[in-house]
Protein backbone atom coordinates (compact mmCIF):
# COMPACT_ATOMS: atom_id res chain seq x y z
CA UNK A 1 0.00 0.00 0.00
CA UNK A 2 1.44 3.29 -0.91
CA UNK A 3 1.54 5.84 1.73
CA UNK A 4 0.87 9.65 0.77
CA UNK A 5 2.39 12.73 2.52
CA UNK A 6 1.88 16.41 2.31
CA UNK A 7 5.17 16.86 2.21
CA UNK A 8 7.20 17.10 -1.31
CA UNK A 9 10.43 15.78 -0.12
CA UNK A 10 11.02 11.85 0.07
CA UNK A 11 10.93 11.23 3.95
CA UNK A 12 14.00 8.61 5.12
CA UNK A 13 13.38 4.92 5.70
CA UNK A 14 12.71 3.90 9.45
CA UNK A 15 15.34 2.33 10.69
CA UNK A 16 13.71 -1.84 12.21
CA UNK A 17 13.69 -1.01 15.46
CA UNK A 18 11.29 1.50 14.65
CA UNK A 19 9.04 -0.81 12.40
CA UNK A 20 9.39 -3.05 14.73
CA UNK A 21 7.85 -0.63 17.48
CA UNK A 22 5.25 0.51 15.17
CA UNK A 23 3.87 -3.35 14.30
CA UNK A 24 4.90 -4.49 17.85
CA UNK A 25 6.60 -7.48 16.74
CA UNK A 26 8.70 -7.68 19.32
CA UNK A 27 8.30 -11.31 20.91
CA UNK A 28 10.42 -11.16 24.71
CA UNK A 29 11.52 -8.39 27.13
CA UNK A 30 15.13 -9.32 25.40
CA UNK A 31 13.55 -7.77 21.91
CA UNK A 32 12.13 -5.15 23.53
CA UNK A 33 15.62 -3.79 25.24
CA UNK A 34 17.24 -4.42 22.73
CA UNK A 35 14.65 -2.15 20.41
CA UNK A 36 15.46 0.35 23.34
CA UNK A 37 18.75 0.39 22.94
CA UNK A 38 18.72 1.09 19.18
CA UNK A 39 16.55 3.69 19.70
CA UNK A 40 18.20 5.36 22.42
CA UNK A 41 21.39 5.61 19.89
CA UNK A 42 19.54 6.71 16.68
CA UNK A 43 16.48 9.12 18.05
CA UNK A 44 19.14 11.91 18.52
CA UNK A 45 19.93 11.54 14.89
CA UNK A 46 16.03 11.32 14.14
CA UNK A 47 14.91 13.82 16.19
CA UNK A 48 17.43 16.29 14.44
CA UNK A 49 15.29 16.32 10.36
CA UNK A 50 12.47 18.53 11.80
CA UNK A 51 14.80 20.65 13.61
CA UNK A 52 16.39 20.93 10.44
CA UNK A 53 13.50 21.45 8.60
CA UNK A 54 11.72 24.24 10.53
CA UNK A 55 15.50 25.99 10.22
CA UNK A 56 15.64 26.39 6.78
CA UNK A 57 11.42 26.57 6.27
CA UNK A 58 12.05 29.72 9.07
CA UNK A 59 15.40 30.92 7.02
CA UNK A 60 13.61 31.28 4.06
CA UNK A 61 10.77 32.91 5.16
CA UNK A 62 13.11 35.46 7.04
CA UNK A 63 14.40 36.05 3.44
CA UNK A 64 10.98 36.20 1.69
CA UNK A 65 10.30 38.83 4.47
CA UNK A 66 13.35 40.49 4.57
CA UNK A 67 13.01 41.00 0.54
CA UNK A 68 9.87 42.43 0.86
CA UNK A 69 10.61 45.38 3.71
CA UNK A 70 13.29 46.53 1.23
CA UNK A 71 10.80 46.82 -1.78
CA UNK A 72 8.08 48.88 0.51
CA UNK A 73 11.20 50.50 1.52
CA UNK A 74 12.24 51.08 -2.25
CA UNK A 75 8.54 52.17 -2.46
CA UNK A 76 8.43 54.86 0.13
CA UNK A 77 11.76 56.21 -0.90
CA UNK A 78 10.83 57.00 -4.76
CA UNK A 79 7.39 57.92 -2.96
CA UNK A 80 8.99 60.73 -1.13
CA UNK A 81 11.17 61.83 -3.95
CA UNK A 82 7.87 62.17 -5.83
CA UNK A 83 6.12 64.12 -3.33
CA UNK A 84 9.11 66.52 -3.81
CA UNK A 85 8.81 66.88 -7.25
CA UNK A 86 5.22 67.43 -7.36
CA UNK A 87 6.40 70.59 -5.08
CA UNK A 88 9.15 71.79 -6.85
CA UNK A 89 6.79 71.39 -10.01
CA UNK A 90 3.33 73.47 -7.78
CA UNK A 91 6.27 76.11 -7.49
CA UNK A 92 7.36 76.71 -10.53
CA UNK A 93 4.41 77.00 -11.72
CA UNK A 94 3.39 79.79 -9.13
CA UNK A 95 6.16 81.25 -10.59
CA UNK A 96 5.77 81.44 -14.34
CA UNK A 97 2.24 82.71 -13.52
CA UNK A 98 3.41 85.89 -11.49
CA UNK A 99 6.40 86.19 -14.05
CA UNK A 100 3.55 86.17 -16.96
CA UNK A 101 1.35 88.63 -14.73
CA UNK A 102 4.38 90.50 -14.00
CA UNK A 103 5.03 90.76 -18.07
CA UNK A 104 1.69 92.06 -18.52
CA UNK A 105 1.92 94.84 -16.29
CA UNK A 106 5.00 95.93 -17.54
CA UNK A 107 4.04 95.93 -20.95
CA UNK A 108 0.87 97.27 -20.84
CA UNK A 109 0.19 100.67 -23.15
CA UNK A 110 -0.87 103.30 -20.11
CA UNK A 111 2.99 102.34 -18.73
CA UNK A 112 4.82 102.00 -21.63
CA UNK A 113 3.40 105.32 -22.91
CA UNK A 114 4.35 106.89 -19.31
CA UNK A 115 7.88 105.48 -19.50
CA UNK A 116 8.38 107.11 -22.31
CA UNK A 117 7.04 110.96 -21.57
CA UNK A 118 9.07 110.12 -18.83
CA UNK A 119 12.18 109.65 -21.08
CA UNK A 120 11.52 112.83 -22.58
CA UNK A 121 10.47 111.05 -25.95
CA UNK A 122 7.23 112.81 -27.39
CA UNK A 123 4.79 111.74 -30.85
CA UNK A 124 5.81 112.70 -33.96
CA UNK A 125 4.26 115.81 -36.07
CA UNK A 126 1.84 115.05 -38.69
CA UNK A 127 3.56 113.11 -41.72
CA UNK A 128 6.71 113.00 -40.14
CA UNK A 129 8.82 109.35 -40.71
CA UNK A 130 10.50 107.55 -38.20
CA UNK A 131 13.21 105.52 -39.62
CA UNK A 132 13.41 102.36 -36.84
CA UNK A 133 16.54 99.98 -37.37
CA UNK A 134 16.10 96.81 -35.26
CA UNK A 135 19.34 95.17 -33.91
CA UNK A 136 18.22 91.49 -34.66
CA UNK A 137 17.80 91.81 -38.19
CA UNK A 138 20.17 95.04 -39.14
CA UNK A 139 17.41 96.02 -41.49
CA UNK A 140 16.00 99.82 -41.51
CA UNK A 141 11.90 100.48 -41.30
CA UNK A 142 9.80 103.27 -42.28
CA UNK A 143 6.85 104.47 -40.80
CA UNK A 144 4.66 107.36 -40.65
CA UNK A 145 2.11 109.23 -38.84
CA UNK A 146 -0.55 110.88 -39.76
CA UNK A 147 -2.19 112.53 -37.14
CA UNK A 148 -1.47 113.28 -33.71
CA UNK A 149 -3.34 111.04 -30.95
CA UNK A 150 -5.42 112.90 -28.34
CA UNK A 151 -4.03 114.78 -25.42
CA UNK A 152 -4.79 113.20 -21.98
């Protein structure tokens, strides 16, 4: 009769004196003592597989567990160094919006127009041209006015 175990690994022959115990076959006290002594000298050696066994099942676990605290530690570190990021990334873009509000102001018309007056720079007379060279480009424009804007 074939005997089936849970357990994947091919368990070691018992030694006769064990058989022996197990079908109670032994026939005089003699037997019996003499089982005794055999076992006395090889249960040490028996007793030592599951030792064994729940050593390396618990040693691999440890591992298995001691993988897994350095991924969720991998996890929270990239986690945090995200969270930074998204930070540095809310500030900057604080920033370009009061740079672009900033732009506006200083470019609007009213200022620009002020700025100038302020300069001493004033419009020019009616049909007058205004010969404008721009640096990028080293090419001269014309343009002319016609009339005169109103006072304010």
């Amino acid at each position: 009769m074939a005997q089936y175990s849970a357990c994947p690994v091919e368990t070691p022959r018992l030694p006769e004196w064990a058989r022996q115990l197990k079908r109670r076959t032994w026939r005089s006290k003699e037997d019996l003592s003499k089982i005794s002594a055999q076992a006395k000298e090889e249960l040490p050696r028996l007793a030592l597989i599951p030792k064994v066994w729940c050593a390396l099942v618990s040693l691999v676990l440890l591992s298995f567990l001691f993988v897994v605290a350095l991924q969720y530690a991998g996890m929270v570190e990239i986690q945090y160094e995200l969270n930074r990021r998204e930070n540095e990334l809310a500030r900057l873009n604080h920033q370009k919006v009061e740079m672009a509000l900033k732009v506006e102001q200083l470019s609007s018309l009213e200022r620009v127009e002020r700025e100038a007056r302020l300069l001493g720079m004033e419009y020019p007379a009616n049909l007058q041209v205004v010969k404008v060279v721009l640096p990028h480009d080293r090419q001269v424009q014309m343009a002319s006015v016609n009339r005169r804007p109103a006072a304010r």
